[in-house]
N, C-alpha and C. Protein backbone atom coordinates (compact mmCIF):
# COMPACT_ATOMS: atom_id res chain seq x y z
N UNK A 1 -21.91 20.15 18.87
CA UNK A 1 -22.70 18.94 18.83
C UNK A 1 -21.76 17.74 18.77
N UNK A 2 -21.82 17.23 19.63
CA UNK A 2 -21.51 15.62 19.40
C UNK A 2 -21.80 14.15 18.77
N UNK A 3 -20.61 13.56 18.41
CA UNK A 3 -20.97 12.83 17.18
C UNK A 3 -21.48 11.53 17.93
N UNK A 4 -22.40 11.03 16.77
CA UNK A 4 -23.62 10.09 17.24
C UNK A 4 -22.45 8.68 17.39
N UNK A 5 -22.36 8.01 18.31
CA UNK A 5 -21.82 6.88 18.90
C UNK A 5 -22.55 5.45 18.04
N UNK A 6 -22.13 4.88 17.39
CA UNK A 6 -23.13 3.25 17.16
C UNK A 6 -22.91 2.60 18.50
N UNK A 7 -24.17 2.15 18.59
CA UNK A 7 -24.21 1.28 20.16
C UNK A 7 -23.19 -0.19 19.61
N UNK A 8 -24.14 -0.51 18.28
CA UNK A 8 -23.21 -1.24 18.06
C UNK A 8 -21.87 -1.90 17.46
N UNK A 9 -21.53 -0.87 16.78
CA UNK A 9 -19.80 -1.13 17.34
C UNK A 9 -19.47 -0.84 18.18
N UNK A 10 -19.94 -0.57 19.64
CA UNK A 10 -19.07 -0.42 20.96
C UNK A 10 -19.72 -1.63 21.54
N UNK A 11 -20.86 -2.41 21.09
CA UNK A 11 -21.35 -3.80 21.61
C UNK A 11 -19.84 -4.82 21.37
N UNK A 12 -19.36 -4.69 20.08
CA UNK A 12 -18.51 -5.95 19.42
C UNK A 12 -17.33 -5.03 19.57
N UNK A 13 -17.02 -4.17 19.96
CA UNK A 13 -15.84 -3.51 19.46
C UNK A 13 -14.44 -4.30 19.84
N UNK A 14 -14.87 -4.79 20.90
CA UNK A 14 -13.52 -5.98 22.06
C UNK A 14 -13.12 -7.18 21.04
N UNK A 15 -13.67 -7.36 20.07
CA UNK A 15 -13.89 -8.59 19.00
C UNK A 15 -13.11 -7.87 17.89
N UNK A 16 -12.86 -6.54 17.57
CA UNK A 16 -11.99 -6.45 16.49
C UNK A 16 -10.84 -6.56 16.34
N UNK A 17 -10.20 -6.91 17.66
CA UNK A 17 -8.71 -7.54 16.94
C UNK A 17 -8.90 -8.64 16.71
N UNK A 18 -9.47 -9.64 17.30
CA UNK A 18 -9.57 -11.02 17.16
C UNK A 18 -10.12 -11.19 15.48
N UNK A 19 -11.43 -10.10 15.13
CA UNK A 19 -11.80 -10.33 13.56
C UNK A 19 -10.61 -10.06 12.76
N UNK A 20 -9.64 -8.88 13.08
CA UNK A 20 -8.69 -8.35 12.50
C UNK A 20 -7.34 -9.34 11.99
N UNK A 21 -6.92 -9.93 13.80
CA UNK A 21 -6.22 -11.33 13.41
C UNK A 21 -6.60 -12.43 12.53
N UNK A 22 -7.49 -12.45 12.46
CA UNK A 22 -8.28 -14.03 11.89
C UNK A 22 -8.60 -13.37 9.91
N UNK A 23 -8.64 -12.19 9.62
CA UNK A 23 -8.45 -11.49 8.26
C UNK A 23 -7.09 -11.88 7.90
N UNK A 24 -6.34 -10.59 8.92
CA UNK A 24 -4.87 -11.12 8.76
C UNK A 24 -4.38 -12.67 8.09
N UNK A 25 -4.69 -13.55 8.88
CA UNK A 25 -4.39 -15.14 9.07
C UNK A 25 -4.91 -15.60 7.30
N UNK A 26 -6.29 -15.06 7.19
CA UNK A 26 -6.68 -15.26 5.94
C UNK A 26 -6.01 -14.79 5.17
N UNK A 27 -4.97 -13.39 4.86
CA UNK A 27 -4.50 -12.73 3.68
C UNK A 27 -3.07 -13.59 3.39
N UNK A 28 -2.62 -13.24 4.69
CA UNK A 28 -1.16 -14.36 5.23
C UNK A 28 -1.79 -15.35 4.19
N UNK A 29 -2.57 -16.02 4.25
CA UNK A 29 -2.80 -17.58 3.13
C UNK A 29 -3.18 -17.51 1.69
N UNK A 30 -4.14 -16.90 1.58
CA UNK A 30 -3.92 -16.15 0.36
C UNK A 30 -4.05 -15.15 -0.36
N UNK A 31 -3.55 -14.09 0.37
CA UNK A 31 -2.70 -13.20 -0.52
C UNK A 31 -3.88 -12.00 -0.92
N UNK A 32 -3.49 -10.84 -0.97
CA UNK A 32 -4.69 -9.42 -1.06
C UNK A 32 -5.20 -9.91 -2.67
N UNK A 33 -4.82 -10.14 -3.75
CA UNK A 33 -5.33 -9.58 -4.59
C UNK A 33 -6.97 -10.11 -4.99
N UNK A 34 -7.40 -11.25 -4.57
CA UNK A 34 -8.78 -11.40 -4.64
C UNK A 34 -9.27 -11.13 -3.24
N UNK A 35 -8.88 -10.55 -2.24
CA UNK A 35 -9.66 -10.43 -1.11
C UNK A 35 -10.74 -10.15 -1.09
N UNK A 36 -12.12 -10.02 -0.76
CA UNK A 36 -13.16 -9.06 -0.33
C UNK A 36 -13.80 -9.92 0.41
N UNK A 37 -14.71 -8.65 1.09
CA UNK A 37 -15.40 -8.64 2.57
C UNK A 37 -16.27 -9.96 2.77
N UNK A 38 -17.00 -10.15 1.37
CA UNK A 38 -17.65 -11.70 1.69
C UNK A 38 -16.83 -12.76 2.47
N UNK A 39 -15.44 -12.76 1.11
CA UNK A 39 -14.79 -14.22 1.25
C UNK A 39 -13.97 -14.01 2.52
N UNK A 40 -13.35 -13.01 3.00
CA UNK A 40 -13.01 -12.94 4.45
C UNK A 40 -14.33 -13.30 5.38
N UNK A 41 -15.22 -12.80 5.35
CA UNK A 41 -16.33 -13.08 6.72
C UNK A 41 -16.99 -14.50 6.48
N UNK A 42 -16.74 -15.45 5.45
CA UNK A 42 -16.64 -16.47 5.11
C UNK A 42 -15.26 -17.45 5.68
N UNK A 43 -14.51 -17.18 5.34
CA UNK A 43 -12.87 -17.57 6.14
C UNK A 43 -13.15 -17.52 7.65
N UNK A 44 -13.09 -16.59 8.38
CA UNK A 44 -13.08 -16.30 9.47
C UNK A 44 -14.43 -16.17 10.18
N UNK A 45 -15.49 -16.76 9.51
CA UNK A 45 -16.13 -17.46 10.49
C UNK A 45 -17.33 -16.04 11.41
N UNK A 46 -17.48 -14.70 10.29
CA UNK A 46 -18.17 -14.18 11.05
C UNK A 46 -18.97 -13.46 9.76
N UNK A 47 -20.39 -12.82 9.85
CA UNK A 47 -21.01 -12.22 8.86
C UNK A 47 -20.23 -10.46 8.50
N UNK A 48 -20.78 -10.55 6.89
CA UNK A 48 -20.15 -9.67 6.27
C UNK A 48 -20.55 -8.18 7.09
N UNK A 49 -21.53 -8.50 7.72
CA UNK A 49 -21.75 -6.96 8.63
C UNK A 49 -21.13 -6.72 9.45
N UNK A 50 -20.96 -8.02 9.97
CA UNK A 50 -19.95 -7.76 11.34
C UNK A 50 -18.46 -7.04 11.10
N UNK A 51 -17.94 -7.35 9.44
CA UNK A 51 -16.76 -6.91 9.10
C UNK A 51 -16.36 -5.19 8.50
N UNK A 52 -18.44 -5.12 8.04
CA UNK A 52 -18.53 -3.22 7.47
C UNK A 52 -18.70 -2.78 9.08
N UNK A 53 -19.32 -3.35 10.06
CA UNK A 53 -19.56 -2.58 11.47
C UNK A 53 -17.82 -2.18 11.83
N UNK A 54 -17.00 -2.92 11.86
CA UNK A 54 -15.76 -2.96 12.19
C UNK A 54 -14.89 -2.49 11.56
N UNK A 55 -15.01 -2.32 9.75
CA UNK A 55 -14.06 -1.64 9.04
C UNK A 55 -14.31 -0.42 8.35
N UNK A 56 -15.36 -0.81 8.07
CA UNK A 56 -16.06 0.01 6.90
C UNK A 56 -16.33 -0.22 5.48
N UNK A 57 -15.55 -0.73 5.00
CA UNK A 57 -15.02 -0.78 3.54
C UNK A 57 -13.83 -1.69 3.40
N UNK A 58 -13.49 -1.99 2.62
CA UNK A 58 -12.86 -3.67 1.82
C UNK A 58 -11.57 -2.78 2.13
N UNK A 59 -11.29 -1.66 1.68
CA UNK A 59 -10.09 -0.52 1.61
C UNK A 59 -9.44 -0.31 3.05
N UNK A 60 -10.47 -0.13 4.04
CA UNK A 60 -9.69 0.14 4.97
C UNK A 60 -9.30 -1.09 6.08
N UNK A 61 -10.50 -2.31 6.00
CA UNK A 61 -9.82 -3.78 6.00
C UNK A 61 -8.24 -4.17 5.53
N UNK A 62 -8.34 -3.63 4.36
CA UNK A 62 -6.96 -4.02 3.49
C UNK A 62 -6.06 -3.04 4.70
N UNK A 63 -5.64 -2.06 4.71
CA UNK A 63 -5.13 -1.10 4.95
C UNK A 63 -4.38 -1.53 6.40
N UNK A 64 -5.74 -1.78 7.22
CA UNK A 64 -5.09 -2.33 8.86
C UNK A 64 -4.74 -3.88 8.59
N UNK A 65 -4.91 -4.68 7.80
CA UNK A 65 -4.09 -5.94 7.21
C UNK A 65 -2.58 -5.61 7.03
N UNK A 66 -2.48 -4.32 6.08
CA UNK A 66 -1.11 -4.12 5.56
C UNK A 66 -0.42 -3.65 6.90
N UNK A 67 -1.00 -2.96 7.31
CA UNK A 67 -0.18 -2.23 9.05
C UNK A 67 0.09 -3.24 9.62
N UNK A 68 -0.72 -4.06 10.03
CA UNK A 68 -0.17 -5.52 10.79
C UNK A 68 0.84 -5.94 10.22
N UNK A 69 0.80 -6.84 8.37
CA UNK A 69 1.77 -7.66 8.40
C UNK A 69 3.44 -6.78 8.13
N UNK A 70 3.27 -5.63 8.04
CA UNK A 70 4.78 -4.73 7.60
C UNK A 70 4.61 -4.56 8.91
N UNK A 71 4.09 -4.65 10.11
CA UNK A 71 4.82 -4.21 11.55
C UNK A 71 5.11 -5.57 12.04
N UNK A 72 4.81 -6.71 11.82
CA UNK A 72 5.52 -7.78 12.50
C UNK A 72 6.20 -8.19 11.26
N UNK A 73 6.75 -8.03 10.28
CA UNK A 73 7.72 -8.74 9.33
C UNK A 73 8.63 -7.88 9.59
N UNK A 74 9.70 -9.10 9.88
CA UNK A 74 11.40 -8.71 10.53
C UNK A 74 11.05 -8.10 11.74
N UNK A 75 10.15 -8.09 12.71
CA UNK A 75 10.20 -7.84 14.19
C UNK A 75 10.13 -8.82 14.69
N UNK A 76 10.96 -8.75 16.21
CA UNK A 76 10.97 -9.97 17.06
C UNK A 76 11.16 -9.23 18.45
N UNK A 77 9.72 -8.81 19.28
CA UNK A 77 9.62 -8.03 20.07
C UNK A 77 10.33 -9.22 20.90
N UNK A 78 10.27 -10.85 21.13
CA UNK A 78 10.78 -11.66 22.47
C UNK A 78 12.51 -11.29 21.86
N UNK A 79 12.99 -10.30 21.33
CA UNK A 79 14.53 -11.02 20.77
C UNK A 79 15.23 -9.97 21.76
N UNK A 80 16.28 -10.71 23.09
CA UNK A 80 16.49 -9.49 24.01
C UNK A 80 17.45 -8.59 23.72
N UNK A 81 17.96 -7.40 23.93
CA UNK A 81 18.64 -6.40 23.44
C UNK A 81 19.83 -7.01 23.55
N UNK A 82 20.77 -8.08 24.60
CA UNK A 82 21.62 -8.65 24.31
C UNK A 82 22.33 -9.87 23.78
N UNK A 83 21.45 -10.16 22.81
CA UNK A 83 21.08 -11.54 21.90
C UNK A 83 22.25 -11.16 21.14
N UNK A 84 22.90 -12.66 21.21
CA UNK A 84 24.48 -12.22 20.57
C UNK A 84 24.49 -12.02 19.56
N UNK A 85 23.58 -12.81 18.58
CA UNK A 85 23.93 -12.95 16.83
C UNK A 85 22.34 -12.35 16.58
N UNK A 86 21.88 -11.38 16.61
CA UNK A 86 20.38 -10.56 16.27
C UNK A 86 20.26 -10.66 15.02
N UNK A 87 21.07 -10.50 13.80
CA UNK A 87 20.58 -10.28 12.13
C UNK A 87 20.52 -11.91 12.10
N UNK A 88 21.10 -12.83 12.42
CA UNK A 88 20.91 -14.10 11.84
C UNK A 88 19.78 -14.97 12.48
N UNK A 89 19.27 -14.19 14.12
CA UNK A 89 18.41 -14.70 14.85
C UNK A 89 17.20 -14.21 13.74
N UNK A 90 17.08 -12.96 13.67
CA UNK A 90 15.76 -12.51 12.40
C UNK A 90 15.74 -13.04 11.36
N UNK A 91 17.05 -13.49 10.72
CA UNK A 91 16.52 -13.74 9.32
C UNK A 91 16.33 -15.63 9.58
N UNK A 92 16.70 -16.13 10.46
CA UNK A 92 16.26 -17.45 10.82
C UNK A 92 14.92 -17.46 11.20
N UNK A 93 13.98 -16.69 11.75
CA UNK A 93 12.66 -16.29 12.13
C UNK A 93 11.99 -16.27 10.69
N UNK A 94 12.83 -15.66 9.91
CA UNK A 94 11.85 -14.67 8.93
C UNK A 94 11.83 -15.73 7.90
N UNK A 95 12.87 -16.98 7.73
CA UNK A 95 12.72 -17.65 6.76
C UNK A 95 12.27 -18.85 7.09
N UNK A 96 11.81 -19.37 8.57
CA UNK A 96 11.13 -20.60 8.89
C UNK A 96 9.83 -20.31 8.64
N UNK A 97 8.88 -21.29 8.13
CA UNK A 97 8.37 -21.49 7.79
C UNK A 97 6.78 -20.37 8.36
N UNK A 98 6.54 -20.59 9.38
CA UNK A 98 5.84 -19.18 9.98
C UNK A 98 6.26 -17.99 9.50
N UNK A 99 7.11 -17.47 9.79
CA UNK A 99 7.97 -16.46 9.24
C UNK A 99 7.76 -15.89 7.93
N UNK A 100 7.88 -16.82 7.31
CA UNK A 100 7.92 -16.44 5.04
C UNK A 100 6.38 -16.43 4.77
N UNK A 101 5.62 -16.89 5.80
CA UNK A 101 4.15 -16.18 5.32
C UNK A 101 4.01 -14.73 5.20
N UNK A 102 4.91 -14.03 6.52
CA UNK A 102 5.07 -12.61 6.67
C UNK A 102 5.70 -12.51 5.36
N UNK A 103 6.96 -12.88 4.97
CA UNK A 103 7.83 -12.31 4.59
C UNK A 103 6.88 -12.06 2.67
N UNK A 104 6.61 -13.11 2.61
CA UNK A 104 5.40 -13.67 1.23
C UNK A 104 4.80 -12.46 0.90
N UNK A 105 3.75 -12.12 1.66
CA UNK A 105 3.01 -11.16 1.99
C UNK A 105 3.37 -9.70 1.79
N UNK A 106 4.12 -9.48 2.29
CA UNK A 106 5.29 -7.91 2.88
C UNK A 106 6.01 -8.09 0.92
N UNK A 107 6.81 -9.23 0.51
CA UNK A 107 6.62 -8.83 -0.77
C UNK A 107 5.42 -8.38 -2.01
N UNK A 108 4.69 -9.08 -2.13
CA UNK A 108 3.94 -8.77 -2.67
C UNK A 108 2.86 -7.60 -2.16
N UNK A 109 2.96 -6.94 -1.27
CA UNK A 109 2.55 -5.75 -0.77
C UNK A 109 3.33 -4.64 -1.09
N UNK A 110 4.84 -4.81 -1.38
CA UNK A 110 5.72 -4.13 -1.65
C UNK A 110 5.58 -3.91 -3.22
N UNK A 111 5.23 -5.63 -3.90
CA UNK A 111 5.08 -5.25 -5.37
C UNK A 111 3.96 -4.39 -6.01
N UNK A 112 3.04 -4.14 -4.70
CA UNK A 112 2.18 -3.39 -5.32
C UNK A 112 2.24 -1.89 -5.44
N UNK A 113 3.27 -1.89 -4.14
CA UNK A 113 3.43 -0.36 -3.92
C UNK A 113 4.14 0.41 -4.74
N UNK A 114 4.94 -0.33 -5.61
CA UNK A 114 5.78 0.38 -6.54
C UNK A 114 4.81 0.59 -7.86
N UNK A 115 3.41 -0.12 -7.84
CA UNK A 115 2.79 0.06 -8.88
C UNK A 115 1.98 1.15 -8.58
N UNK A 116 1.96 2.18 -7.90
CA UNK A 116 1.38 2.94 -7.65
C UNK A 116 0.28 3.01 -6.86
N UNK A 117 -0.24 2.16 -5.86
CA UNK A 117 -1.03 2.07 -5.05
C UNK A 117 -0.72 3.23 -3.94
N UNK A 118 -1.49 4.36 -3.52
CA UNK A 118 -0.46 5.44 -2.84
C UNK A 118 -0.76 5.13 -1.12
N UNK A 119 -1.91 4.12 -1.11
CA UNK A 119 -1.89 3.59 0.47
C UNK A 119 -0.99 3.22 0.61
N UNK A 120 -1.18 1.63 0.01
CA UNK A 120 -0.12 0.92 0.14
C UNK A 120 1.53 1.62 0.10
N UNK A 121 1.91 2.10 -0.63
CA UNK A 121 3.30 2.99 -0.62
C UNK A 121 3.62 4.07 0.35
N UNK A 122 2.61 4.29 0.84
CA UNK A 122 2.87 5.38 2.34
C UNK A 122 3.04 4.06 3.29
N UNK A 123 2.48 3.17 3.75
CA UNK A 123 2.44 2.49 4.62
C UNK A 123 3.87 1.49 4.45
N UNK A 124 4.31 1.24 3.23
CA UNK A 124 5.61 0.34 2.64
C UNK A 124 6.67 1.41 3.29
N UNK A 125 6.79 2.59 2.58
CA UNK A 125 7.89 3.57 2.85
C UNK A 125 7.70 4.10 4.95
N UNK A 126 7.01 4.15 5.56
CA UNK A 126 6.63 4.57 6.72
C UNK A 126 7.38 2.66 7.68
N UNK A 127 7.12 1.78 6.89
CA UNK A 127 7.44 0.62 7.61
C UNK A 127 9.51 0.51 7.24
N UNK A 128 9.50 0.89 6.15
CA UNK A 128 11.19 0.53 5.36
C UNK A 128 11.56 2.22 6.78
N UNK A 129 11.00 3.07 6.79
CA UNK A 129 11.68 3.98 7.97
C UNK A 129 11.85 3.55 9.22
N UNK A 130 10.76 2.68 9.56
CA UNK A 130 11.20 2.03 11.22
C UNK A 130 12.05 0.76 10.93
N UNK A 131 12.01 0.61 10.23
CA UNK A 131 13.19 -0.80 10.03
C UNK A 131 14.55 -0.35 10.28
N UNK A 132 14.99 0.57 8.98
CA UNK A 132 16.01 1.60 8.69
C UNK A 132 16.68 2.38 10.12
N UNK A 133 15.60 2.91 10.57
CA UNK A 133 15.71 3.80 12.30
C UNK A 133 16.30 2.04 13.32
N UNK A 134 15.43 1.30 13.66
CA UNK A 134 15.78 0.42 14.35
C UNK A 134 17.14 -0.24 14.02
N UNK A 135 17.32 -0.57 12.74
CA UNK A 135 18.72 -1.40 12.77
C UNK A 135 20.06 -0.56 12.83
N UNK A 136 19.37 1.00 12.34
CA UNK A 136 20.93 1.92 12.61
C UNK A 136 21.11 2.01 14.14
N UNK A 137 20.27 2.38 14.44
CA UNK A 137 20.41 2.28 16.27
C UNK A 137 21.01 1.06 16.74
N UNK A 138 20.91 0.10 16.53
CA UNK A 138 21.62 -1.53 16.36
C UNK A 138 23.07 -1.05 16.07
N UNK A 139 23.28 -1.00 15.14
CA UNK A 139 24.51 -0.55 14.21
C UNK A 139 25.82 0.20 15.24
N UNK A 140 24.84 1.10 15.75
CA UNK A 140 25.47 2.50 16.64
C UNK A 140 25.64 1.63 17.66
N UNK A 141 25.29 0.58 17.79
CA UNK A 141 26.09 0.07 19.51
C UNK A 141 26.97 -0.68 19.42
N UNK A 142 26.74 -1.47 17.79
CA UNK A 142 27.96 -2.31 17.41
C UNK A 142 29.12 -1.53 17.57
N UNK A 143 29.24 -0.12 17.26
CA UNK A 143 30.37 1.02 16.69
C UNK A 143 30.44 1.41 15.91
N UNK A 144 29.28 1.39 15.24
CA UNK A 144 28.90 2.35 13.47
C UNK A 144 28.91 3.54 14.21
N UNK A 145 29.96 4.54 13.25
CA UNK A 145 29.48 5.90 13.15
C UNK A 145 28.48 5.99 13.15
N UNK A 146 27.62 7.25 13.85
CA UNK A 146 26.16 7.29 13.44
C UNK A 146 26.18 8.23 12.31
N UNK A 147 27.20 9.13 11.89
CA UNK A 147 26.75 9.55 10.48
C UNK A 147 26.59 8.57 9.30
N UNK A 148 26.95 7.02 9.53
CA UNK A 148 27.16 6.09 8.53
C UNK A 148 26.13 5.29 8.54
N UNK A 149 25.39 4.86 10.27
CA UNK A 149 24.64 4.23 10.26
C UNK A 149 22.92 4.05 9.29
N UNK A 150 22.76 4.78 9.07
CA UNK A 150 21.14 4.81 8.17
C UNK A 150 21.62 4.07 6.89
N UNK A 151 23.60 4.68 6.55
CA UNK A 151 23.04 3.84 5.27
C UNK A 151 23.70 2.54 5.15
N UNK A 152 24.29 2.37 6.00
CA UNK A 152 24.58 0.46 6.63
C UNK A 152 23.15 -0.05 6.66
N UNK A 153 22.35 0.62 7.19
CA UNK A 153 21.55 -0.02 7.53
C UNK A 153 20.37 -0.75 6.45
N UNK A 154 20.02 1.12 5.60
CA UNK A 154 19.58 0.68 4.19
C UNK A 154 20.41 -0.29 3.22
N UNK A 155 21.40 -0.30 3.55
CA UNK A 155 22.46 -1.66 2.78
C UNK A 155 21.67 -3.33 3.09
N UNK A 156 21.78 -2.99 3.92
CA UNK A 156 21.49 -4.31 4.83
C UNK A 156 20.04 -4.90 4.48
N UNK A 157 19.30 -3.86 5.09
CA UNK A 157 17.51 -4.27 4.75
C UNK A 157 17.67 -4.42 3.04
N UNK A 158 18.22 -3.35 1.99
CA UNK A 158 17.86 -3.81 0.89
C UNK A 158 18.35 -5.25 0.40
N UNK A 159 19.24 -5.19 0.83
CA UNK A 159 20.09 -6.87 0.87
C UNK A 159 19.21 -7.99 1.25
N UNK A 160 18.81 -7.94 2.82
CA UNK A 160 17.76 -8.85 3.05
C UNK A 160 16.26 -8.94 2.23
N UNK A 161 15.53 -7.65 1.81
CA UNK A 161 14.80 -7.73 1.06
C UNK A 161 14.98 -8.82 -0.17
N UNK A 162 15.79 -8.25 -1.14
CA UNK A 162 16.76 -8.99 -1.82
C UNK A 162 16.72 -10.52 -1.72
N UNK A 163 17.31 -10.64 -0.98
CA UNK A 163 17.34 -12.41 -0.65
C UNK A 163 16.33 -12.66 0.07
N UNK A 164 15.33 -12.27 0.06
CA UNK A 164 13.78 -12.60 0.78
C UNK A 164 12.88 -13.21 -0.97
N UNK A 165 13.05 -12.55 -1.82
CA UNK A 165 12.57 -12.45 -2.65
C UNK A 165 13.03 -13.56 -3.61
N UNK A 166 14.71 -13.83 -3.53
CA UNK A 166 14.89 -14.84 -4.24
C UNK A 166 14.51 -16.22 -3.59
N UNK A 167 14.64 -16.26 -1.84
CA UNK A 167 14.29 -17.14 -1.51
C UNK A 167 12.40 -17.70 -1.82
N UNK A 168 11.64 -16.77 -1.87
CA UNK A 168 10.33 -17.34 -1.78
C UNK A 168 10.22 -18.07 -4.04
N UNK A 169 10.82 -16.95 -4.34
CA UNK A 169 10.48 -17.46 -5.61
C UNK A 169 11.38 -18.85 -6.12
N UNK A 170 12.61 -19.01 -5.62
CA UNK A 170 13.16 -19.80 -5.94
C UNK A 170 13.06 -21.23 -5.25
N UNK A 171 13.07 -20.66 -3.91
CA UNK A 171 13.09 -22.14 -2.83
C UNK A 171 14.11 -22.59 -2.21
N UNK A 172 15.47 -22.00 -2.93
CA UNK A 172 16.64 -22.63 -2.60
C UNK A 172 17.69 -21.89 -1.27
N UNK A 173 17.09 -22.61 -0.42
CA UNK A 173 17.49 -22.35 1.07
C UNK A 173 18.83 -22.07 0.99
N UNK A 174 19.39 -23.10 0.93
CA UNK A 174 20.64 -23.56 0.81
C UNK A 174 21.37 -22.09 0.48
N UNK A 175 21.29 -21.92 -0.68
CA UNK A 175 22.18 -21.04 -1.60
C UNK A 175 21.92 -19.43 -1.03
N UNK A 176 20.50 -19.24 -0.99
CA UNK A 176 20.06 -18.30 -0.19
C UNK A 176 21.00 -17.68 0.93
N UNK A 177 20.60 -18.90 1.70
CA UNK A 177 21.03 -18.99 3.22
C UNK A 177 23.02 -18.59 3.16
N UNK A 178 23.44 -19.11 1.98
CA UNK A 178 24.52 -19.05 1.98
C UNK A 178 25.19 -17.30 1.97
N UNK A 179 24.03 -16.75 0.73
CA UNK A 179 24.39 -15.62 0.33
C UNK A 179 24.08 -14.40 1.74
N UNK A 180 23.28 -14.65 2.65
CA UNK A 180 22.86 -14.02 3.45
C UNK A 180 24.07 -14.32 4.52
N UNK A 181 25.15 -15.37 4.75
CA UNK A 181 25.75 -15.46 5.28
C UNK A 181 26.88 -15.05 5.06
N UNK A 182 27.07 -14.66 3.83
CA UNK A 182 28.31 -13.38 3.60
C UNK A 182 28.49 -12.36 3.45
N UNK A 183 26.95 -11.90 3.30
CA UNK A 183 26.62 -10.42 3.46
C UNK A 183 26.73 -9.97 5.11
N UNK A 184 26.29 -11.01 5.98
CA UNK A 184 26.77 -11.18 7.54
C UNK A 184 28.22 -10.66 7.57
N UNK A 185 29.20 -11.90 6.95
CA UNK A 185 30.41 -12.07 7.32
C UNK A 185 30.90 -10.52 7.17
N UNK A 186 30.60 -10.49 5.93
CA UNK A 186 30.93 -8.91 5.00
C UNK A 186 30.62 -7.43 6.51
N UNK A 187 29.97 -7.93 6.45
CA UNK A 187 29.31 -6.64 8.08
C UNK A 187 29.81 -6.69 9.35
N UNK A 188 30.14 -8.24 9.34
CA UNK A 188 31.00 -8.53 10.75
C UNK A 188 32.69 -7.64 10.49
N UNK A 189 33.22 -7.79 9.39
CA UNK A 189 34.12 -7.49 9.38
C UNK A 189 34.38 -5.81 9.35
N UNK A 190 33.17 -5.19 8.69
CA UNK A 190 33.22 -3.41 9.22
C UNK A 190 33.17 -3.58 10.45
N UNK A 191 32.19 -4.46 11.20
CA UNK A 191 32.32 -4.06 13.22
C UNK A 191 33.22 -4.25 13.28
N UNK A 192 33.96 -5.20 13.21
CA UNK A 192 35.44 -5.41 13.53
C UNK A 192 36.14 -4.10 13.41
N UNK A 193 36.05 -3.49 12.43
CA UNK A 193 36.80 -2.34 12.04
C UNK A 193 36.33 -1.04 12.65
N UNK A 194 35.25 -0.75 13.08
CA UNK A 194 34.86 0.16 13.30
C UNK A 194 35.08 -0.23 15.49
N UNK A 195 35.31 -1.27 15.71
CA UNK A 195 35.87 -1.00 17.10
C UNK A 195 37.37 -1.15 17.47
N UNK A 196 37.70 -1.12 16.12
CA UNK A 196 39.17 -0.71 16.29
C UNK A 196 40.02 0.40 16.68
């Protein structure tokens, strides 16, 4: 037997990324912990049915929110594979002003995950693996060993994490910006070494 189809979620179905983006846009501003389905379909401009036809539940709303903002924080699908300076092109992305909404977000999604939220922490740990995978592969063309690369790499992301965190709470670009630029220098100088 085959399962019964809703006519209408396949009426609106072309409309759920656009509802999905426009949630997103809302959490990006402020932030999961009072979210629910009212005050989103209120924000974004569409009724609360339209958001249970499309999600189901406040939980799994949240859930494809969190998949979005941990898959575009620190991605830059326009950044081309031979972009000379790539870690400083991202973390210049990630800390302008567009950018640190992701980055805002992706922390405090992170702070939750360590509190035991076990969605949230599959989806945190599943996003810190494609990060981890992508920048060692990076790494490996610079001339990282690839037995070394995963944990250059986890060096690196925890580092940037790191100074993601002092930057939003603190503010101070400057100093930030500084410290992220010697953790650079610091890395430039293993490539150096490692195409020796």
């Amino acid at each position: 037997m085959s399962e019964r189809v809703d006519g209408r979620k396949l009426r609106y179905m072309h409309r759920r990324g656009e509802v999905l983006r426009a949630a997103t846009e809302h959490a990006l501003d402020q932030g999961l912990d009072d979210l629910t389905l009212r005050k989103v379909a209120q924000a974004v401009g569409v009724s609360h049915a339209t958001l249970v036809h499309h999600f189901d539940s406040k939980e799994r709303l949240v859930a494809e929110i969190v998949e979005l903002v941990l898959a575009e924080t620190l991605s830059v699908p326009d950044l081309p594979q031979d972009h000379p300076d790539p870690l400083r092109e991202i973390w210049r992305r990630a800390t302008e002003e567009s950018g640190r909404r992701h980055v805002k977000l992706f922390v405090a999604i992170t702070g939750q995950a360590v509190f035991g939220d076990p969605m949230l922490a599959k989806a945190v740990a599943s996003s810190m693996e494609q990060r981890t995978s992508l920048i060692a592969e990076g790494l490996v063309q610079y001339g990282c060993p690839r037995s070394r690369a995963r944990v250059v790499a986890t060096s690196l992301l925890g580092g940037m994490r790191g100074l993601f965190v002092d930057l939003i709470i603190t503010g101070e670009q400057e100093r930030v910006g500084a410290a992220f630029e010697d953790m650079i220098s610091e890395l430039e100088g293993r490539i150096a070494g490692w195409g020796g």
